[in-house]
PDB file of N, CA and C in Angstrom:
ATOM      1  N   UNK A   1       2.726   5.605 -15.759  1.00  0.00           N
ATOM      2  CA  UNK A   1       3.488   4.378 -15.863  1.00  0.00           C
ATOM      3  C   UNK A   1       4.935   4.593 -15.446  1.00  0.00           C
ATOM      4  N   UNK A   2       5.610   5.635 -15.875  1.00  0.00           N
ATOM      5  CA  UNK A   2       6.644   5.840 -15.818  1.00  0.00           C
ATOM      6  C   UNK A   2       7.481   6.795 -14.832  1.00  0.00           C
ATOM      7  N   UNK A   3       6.110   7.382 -14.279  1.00  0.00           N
ATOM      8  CA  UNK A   3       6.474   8.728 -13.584  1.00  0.00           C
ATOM      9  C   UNK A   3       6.647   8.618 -12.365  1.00  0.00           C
ATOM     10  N   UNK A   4       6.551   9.576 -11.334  1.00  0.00           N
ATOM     11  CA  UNK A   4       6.305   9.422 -10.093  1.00  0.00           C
ATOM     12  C   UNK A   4       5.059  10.323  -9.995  1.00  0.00           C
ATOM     13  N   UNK A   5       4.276   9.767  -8.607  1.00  0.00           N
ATOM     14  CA  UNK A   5       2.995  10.230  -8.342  1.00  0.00           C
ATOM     15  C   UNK A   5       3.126  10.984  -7.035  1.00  0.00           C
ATOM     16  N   UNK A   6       2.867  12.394  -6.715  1.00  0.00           N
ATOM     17  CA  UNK A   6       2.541  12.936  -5.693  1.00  0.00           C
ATOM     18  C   UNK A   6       1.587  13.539  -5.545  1.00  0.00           C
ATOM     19  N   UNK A   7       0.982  13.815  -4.201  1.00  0.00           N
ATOM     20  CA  UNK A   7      -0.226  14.417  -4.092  1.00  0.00           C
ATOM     21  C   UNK A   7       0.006  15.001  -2.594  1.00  0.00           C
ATOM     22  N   UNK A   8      -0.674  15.819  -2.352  1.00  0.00           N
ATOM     23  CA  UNK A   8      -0.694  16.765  -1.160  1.00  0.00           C
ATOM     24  C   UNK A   8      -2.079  17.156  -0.893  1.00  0.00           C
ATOM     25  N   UNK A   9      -2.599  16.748   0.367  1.00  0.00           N
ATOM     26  CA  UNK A   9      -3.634  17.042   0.373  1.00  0.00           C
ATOM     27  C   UNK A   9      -4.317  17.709   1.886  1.00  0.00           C
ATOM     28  N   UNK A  10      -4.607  18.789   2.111  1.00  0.00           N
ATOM     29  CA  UNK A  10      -5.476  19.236   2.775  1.00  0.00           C
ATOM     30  C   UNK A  10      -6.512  19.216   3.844  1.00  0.00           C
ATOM     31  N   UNK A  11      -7.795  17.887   2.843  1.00  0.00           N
ATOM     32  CA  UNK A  11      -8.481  17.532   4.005  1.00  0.00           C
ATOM     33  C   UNK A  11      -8.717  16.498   2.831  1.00  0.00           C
ATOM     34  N   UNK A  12      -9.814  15.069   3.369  1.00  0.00           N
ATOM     35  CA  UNK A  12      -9.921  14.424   3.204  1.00  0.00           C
ATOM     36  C   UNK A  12     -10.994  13.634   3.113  1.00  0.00           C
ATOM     37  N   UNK A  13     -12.361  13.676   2.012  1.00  0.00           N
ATOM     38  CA  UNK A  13     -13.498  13.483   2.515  1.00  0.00           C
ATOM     39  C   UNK A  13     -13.689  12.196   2.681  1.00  0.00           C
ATOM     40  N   UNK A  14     -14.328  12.097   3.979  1.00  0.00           N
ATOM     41  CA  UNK A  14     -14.609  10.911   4.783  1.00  0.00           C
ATOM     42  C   UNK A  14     -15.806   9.614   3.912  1.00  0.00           C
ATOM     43  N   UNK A  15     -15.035   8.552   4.284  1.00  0.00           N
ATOM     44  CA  UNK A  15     -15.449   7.815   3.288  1.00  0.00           C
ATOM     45  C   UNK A  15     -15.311   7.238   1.876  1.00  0.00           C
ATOM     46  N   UNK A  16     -14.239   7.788   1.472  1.00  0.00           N
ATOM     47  CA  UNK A  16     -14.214   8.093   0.137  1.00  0.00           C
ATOM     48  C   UNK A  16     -12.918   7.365  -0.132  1.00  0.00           C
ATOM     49  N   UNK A  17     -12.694   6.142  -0.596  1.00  0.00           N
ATOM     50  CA  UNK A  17     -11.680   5.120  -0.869  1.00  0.00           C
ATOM     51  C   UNK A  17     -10.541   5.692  -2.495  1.00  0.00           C
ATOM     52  N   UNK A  18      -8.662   6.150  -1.951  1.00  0.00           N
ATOM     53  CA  UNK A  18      -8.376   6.828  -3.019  1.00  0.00           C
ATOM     54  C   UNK A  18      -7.737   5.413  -3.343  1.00  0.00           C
ATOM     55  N   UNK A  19      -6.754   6.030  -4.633  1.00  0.00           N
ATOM     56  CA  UNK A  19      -5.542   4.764  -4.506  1.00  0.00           C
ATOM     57  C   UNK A  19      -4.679   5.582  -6.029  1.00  0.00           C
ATOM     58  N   UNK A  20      -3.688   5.892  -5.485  1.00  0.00           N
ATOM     59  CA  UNK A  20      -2.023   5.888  -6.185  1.00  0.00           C
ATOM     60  C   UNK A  20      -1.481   4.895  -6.562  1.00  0.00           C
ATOM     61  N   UNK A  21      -1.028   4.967  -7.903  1.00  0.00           N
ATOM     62  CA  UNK A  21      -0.521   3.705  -8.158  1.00  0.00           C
ATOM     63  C   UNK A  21       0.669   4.277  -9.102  1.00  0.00           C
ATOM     64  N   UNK A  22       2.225   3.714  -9.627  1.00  0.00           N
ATOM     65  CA  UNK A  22       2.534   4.478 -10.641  1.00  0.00           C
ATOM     66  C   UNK A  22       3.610   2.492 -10.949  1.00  0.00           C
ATOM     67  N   UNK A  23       4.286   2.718 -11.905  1.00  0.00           N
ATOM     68  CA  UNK A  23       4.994   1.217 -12.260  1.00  0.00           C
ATOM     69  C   UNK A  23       6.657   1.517 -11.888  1.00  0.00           C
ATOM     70  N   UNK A  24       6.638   2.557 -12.504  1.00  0.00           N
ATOM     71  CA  UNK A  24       8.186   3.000 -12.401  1.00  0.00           C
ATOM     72  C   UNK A  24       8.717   4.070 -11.451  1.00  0.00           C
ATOM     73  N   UNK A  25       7.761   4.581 -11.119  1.00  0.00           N
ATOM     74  CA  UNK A  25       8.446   6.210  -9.714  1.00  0.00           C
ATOM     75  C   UNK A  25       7.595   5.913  -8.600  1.00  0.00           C
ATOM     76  N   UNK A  26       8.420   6.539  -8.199  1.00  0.00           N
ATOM     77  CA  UNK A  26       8.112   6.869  -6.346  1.00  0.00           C
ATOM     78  C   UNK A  26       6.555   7.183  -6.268  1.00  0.00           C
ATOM     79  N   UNK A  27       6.235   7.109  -5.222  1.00  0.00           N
ATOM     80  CA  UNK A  27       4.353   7.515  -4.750  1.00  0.00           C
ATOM     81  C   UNK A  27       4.918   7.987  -3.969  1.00  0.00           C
ATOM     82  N   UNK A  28       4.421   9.393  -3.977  1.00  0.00           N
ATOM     83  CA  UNK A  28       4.212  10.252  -2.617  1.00  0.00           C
ATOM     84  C   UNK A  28       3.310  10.716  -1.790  1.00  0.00           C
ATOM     85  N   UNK A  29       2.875  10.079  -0.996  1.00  0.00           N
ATOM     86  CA  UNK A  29       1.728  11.051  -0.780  1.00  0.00           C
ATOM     87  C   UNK A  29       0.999  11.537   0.626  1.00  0.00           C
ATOM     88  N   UNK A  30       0.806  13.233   0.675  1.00  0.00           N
ATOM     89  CA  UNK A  30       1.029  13.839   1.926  1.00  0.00           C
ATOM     90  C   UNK A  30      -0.351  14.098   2.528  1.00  0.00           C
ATOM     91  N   UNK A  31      -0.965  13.328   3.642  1.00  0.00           N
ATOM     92  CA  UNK A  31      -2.231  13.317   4.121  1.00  0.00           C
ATOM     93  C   UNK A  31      -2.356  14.358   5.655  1.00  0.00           C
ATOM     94  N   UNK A  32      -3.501  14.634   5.529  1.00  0.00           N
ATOM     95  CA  UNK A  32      -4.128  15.650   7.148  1.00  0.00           C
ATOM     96  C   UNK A  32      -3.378  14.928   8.063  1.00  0.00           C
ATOM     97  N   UNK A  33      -3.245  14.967   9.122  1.00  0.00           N
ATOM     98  CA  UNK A  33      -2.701  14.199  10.297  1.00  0.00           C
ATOM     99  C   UNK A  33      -3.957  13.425  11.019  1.00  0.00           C
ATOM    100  N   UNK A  34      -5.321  14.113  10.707  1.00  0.00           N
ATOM    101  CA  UNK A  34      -6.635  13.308  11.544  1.00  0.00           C
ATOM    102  C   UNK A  34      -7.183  12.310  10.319  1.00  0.00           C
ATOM    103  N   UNK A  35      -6.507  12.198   9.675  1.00  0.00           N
ATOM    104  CA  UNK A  35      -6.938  11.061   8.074  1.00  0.00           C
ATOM    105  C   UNK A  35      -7.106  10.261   9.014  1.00  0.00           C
ATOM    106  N   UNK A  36      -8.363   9.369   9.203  1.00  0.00           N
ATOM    107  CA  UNK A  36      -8.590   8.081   9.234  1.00  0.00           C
ATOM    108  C   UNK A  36      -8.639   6.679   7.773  1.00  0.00           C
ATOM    109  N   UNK A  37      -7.809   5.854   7.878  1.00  0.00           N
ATOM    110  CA  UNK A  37      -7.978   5.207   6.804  1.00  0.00           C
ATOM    111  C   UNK A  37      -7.627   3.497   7.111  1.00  0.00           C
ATOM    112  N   UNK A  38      -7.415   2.841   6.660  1.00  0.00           N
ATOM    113  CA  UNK A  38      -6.956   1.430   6.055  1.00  0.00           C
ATOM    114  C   UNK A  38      -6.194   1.464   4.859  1.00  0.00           C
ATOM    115  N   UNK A  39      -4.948   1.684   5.029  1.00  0.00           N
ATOM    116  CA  UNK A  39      -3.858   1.563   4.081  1.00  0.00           C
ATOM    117  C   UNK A  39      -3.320  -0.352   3.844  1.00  0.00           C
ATOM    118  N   UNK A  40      -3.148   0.388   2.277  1.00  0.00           N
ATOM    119  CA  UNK A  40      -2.933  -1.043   1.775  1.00  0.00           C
ATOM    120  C   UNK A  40      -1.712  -0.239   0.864  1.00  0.00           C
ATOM    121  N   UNK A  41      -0.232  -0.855   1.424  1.00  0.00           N
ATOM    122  CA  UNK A  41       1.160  -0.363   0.682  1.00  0.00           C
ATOM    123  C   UNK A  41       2.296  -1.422   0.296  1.00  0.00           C
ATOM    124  N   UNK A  42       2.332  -1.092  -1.093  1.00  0.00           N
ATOM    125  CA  UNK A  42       2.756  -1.930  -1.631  1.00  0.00           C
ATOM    126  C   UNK A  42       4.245  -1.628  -2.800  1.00  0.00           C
ATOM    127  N   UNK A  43       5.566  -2.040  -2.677  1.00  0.00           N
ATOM    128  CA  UNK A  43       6.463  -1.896  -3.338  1.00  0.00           C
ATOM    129  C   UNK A  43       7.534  -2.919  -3.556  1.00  0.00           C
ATOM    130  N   UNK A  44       7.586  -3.196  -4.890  1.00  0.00           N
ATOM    131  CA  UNK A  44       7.765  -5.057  -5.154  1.00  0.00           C
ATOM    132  C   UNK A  44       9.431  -4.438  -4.773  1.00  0.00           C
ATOM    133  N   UNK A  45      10.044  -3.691  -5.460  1.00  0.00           N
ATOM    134  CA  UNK A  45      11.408  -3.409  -5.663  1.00  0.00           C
ATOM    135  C   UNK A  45      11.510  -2.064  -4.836  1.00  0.00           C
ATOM    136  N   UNK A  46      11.165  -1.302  -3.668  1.00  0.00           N
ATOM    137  CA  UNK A  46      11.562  -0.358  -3.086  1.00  0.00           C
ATOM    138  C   UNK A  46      11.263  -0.745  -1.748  1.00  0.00           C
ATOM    139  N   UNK A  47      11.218   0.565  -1.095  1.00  0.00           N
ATOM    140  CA  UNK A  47      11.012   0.775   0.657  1.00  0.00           C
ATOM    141  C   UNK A  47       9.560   1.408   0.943  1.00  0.00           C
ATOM    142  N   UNK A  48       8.984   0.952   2.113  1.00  0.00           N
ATOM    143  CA  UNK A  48       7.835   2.115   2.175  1.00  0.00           C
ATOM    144  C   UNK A  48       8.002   2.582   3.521  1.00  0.00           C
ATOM    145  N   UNK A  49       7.611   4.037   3.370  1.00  0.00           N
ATOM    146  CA  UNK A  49       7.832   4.950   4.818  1.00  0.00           C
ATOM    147  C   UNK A  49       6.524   5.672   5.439  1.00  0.00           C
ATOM    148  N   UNK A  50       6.453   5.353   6.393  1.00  0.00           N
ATOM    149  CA  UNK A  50       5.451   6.562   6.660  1.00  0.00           C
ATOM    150  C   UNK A  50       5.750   7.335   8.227  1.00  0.00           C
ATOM    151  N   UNK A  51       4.762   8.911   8.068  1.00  0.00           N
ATOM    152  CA  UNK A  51       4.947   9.300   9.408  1.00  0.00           C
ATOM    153  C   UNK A  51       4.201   9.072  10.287  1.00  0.00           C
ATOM    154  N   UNK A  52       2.997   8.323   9.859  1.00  0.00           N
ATOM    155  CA  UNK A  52       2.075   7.586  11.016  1.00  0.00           C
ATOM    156  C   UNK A  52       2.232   6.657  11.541  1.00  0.00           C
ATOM    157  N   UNK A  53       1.747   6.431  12.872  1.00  0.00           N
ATOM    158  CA  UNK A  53       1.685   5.169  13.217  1.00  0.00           C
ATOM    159  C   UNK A  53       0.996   4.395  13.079  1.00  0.00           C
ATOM    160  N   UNK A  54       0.772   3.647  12.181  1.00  0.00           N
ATOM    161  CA  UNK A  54       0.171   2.374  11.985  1.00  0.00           C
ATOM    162  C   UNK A  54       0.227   1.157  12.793  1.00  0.00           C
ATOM    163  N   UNK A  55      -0.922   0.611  12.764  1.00  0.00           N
ATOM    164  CA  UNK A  55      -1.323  -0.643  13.644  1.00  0.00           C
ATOM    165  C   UNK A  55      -1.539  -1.639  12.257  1.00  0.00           C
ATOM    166  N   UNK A  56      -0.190  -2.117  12.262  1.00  0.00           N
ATOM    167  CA  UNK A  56      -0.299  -3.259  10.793  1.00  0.00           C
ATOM    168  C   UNK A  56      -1.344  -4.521  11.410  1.00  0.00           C
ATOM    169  N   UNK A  57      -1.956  -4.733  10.548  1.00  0.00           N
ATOM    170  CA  UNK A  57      -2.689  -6.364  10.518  1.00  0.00           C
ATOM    171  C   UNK A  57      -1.685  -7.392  10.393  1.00  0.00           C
ATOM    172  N   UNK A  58      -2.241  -8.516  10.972  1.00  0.00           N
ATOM    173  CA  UNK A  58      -1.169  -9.504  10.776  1.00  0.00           C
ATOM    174  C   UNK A  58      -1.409 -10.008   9.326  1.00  0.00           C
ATOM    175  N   UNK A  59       0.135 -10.415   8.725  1.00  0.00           N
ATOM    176  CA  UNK A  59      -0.100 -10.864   7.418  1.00  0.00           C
ATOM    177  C   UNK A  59      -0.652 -11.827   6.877  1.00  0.00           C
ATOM    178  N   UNK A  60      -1.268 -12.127   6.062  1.00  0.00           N
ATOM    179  CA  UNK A  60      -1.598 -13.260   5.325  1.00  0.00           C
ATOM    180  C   UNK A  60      -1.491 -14.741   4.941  1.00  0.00           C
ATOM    181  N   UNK A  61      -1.615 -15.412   5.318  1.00  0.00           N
ATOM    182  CA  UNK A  61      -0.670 -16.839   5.199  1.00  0.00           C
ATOM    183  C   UNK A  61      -0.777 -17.100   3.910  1.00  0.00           C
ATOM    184  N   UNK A  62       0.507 -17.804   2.908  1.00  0.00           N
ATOM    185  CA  UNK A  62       0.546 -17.694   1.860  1.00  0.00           C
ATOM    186  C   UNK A  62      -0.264 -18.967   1.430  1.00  0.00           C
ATOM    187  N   UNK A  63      -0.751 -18.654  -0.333  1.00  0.00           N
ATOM    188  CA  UNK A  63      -1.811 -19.801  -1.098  1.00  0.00           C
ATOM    189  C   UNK A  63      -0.164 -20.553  -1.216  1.00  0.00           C
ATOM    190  N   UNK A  64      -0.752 -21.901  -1.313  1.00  0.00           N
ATOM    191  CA  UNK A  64      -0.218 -23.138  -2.005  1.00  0.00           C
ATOM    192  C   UNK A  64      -0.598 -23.841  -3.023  1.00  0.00           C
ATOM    193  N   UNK A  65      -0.178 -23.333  -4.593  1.00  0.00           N
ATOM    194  CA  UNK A  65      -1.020 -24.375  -5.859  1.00  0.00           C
ATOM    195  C   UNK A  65       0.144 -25.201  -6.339  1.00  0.00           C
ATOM    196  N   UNK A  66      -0.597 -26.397  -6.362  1.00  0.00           N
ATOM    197  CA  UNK A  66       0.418 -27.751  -6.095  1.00  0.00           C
ATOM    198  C   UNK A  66      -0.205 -27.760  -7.367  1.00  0.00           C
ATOM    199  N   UNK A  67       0.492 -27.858  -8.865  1.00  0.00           N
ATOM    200  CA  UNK A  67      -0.170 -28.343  -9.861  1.00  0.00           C
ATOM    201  C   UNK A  67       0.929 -29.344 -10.659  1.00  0.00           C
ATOM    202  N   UNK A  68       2.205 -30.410  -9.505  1.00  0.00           N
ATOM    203  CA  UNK A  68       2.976 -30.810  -9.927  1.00  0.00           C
ATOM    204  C   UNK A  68       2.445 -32.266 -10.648  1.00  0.00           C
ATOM    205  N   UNK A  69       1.226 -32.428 -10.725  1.00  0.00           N
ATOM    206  CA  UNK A  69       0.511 -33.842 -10.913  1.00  0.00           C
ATOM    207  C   UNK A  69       0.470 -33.628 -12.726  1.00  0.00           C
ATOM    208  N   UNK A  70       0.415 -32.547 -13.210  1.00  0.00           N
ATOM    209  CA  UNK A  70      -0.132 -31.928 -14.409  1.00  0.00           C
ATOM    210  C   UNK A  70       1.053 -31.721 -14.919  1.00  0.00           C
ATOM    211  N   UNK A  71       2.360 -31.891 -14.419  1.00  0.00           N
ATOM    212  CA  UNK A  71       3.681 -31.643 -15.270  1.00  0.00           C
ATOM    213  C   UNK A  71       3.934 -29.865 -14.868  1.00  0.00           C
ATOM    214  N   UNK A  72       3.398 -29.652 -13.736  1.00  0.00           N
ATOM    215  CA  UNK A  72       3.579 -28.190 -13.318  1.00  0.00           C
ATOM    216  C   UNK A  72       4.070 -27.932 -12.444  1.00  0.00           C
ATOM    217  N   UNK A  73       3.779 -26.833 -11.690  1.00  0.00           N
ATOM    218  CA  UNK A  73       5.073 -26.594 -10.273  1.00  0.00           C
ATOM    219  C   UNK A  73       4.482 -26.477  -9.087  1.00  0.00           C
ATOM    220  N   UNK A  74       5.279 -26.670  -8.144  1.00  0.00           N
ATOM    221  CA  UNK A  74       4.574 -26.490  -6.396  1.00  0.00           C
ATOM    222  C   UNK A  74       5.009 -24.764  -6.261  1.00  0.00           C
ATOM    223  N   UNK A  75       3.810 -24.302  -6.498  1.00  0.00           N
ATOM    224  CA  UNK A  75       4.370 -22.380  -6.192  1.00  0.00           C
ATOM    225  C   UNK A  75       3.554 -22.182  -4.901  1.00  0.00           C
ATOM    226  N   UNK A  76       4.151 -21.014  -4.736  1.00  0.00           N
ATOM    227  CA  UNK A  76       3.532 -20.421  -2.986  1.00  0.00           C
ATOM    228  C   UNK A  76       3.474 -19.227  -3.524  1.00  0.00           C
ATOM    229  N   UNK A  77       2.152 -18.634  -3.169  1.00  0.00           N
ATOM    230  CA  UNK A  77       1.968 -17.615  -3.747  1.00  0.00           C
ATOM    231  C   UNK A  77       1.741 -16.663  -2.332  1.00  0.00           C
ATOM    232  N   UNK A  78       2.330 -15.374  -2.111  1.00  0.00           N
ATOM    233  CA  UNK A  78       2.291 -14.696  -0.710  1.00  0.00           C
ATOM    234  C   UNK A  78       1.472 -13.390  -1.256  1.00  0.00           C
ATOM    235  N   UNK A  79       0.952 -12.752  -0.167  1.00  0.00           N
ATOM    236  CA  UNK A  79       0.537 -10.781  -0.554  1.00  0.00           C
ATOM    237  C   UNK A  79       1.667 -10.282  -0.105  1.00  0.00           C
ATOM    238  N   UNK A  80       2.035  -9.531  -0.794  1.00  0.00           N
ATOM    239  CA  UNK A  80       3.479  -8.457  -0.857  1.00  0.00           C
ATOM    240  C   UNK A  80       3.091  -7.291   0.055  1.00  0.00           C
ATOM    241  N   UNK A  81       1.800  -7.162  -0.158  1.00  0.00           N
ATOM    242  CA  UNK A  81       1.305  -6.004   0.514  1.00  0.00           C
ATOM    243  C   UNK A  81       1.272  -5.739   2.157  1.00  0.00           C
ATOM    244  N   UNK A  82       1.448  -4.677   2.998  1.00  0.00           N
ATOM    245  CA  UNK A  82       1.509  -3.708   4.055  1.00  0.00           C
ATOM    246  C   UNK A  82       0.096  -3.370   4.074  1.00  0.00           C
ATOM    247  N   UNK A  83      -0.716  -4.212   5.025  1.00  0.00           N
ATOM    248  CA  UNK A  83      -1.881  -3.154   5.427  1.00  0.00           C
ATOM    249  C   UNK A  83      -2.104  -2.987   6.777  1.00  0.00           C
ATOM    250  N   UNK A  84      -2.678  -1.986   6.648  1.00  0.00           N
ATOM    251  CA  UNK A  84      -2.417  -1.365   8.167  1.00  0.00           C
ATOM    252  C   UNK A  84      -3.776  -0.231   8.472  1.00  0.00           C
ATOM    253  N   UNK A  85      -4.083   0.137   9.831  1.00  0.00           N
ATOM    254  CA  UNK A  85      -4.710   1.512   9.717  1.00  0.00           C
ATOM    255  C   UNK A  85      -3.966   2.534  10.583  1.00  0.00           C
ATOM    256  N   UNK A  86      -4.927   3.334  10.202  1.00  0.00           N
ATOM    257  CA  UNK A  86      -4.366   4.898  10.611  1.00  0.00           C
ATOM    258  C   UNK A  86      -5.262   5.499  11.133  1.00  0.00           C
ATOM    259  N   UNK A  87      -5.533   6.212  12.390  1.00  0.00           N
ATOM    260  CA  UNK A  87      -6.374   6.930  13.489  1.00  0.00           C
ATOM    261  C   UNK A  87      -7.408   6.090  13.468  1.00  0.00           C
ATOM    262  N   UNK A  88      -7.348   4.777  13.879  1.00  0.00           N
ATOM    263  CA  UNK A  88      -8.135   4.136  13.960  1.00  0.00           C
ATOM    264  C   UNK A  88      -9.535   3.739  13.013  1.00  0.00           C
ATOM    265  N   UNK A  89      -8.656   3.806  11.933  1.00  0.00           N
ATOM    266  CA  UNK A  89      -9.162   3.035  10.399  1.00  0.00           C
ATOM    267  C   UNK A  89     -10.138   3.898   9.768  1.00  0.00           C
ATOM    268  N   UNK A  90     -10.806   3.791   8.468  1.00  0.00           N
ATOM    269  CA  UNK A  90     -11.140   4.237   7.631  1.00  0.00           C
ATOM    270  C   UNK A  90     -11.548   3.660   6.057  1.00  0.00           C
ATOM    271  N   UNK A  91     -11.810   4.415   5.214  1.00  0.00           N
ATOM    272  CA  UNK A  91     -12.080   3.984   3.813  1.00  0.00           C
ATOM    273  C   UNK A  91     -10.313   3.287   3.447  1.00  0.00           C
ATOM    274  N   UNK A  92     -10.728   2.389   2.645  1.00  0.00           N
ATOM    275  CA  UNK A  92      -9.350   2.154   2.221  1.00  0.00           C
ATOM    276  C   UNK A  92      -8.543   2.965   1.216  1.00  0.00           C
ATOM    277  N   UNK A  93      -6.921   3.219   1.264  1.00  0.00           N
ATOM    278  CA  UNK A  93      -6.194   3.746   0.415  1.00  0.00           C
ATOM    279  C   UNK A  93      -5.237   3.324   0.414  1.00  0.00           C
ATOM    280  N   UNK A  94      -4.783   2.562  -1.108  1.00  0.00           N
ATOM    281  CA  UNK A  94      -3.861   1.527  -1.753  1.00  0.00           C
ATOM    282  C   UNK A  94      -2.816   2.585  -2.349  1.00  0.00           C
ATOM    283  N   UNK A  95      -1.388   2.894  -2.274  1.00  0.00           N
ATOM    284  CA  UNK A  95      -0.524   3.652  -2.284  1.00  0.00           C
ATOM    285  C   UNK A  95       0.624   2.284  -3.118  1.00  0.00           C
ATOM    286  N   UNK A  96       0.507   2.265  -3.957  1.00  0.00           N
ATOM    287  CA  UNK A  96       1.320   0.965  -5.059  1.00  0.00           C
ATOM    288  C   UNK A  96       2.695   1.509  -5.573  1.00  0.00           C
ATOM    289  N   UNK A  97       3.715   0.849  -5.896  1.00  0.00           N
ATOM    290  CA  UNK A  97       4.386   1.052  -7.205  1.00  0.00           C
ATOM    291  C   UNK A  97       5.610  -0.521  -7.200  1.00  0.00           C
ATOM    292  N   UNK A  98       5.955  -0.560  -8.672  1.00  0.00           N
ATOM    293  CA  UNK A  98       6.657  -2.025  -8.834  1.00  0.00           C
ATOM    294  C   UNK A  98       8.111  -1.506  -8.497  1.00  0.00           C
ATOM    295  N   UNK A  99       8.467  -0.555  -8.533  1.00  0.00           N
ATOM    296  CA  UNK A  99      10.249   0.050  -8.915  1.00  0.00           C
ATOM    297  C   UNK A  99      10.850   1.148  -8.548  1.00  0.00           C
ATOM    298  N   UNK A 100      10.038   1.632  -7.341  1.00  0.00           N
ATOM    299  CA  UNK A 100      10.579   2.848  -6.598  1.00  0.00           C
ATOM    300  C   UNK A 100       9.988   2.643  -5.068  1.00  0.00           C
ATOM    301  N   UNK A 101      10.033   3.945  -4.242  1.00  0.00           N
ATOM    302  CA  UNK A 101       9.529   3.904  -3.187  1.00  0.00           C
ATOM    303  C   UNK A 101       8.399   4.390  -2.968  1.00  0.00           C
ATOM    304  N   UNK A 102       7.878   3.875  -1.728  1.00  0.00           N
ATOM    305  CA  UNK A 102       6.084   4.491  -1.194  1.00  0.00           C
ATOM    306  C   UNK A 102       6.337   5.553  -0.137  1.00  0.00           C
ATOM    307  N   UNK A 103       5.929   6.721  -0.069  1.00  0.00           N
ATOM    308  CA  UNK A 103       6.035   7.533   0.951  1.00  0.00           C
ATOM    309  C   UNK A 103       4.484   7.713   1.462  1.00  0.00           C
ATOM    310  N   UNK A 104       4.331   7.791   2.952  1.00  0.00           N
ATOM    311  CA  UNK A 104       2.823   8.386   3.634  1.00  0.00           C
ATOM    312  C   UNK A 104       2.919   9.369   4.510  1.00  0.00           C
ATOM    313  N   UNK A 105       3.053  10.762   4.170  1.00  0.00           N
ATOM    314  CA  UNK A 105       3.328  11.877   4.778  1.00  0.00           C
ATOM    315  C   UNK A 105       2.302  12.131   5.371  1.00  0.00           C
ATOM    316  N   UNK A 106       2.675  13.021   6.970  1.00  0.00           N
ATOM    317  CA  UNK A 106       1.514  13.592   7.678  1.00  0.00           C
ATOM    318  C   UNK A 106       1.727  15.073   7.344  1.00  0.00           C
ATOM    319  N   UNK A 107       0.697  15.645   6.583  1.00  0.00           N
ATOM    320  CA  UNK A 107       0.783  17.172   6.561  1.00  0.00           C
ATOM    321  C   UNK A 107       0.388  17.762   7.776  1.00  0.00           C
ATOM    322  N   UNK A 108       0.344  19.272   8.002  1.00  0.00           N
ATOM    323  CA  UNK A 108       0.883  19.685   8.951  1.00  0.00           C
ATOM    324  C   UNK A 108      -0.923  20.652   9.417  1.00  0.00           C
TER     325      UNK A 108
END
């Protein structure tokens, strides 16, 4: 909850959908360079970086709940989220946090 999350990793078995998440610290996290994936990155209050190149999807068009008939509000609700792939896509891996930054390292 409070921490920061890093991970370093090696190799990467294919197929296999991870996901980092932390509320309050940084996500770090350092992948093979031939990782194929579908990243989904997300940071309400920070920056996200990575050393890959990603081919982002186009974003989302935001919901509209009009519930001003009911004594309620006209909200627009958007995805905050960055998704994208990497070596031409893969299992998905969601890399989260509300209050720090997202890092996506290429290990070496």
């Amino acid at each position: 909850t409070n921490g920061s999350v890093r991970a370093t990793m090696s190799r990467v078995t294919a197929q296999r959908e991870m996901a980092f998440t932390s509320l309050n610290g940084t996500v770090d996290v350092t992948l093979p360079p031939s990782t194929k994936a579908n990243l989904r990155l997300r940071s309400d209050n920070g920056d996200i970086y990575s050393d890959f190149d990603m081919q982002l999807a186009p974003g989302a068009a935001p919901t509209v709940e009009d519930s001003r008939s009911s004594n309620g509000r006209y909200r627009i609700n958007r995805n905050r989220s960055i998704v994208g792939t990497i070596n031409g896509g893969g299992p998905e891996f969601e890399l989260r946090t509300f209050n720090s930054n997202v890092y996506v390292r290429k290990g070496r």
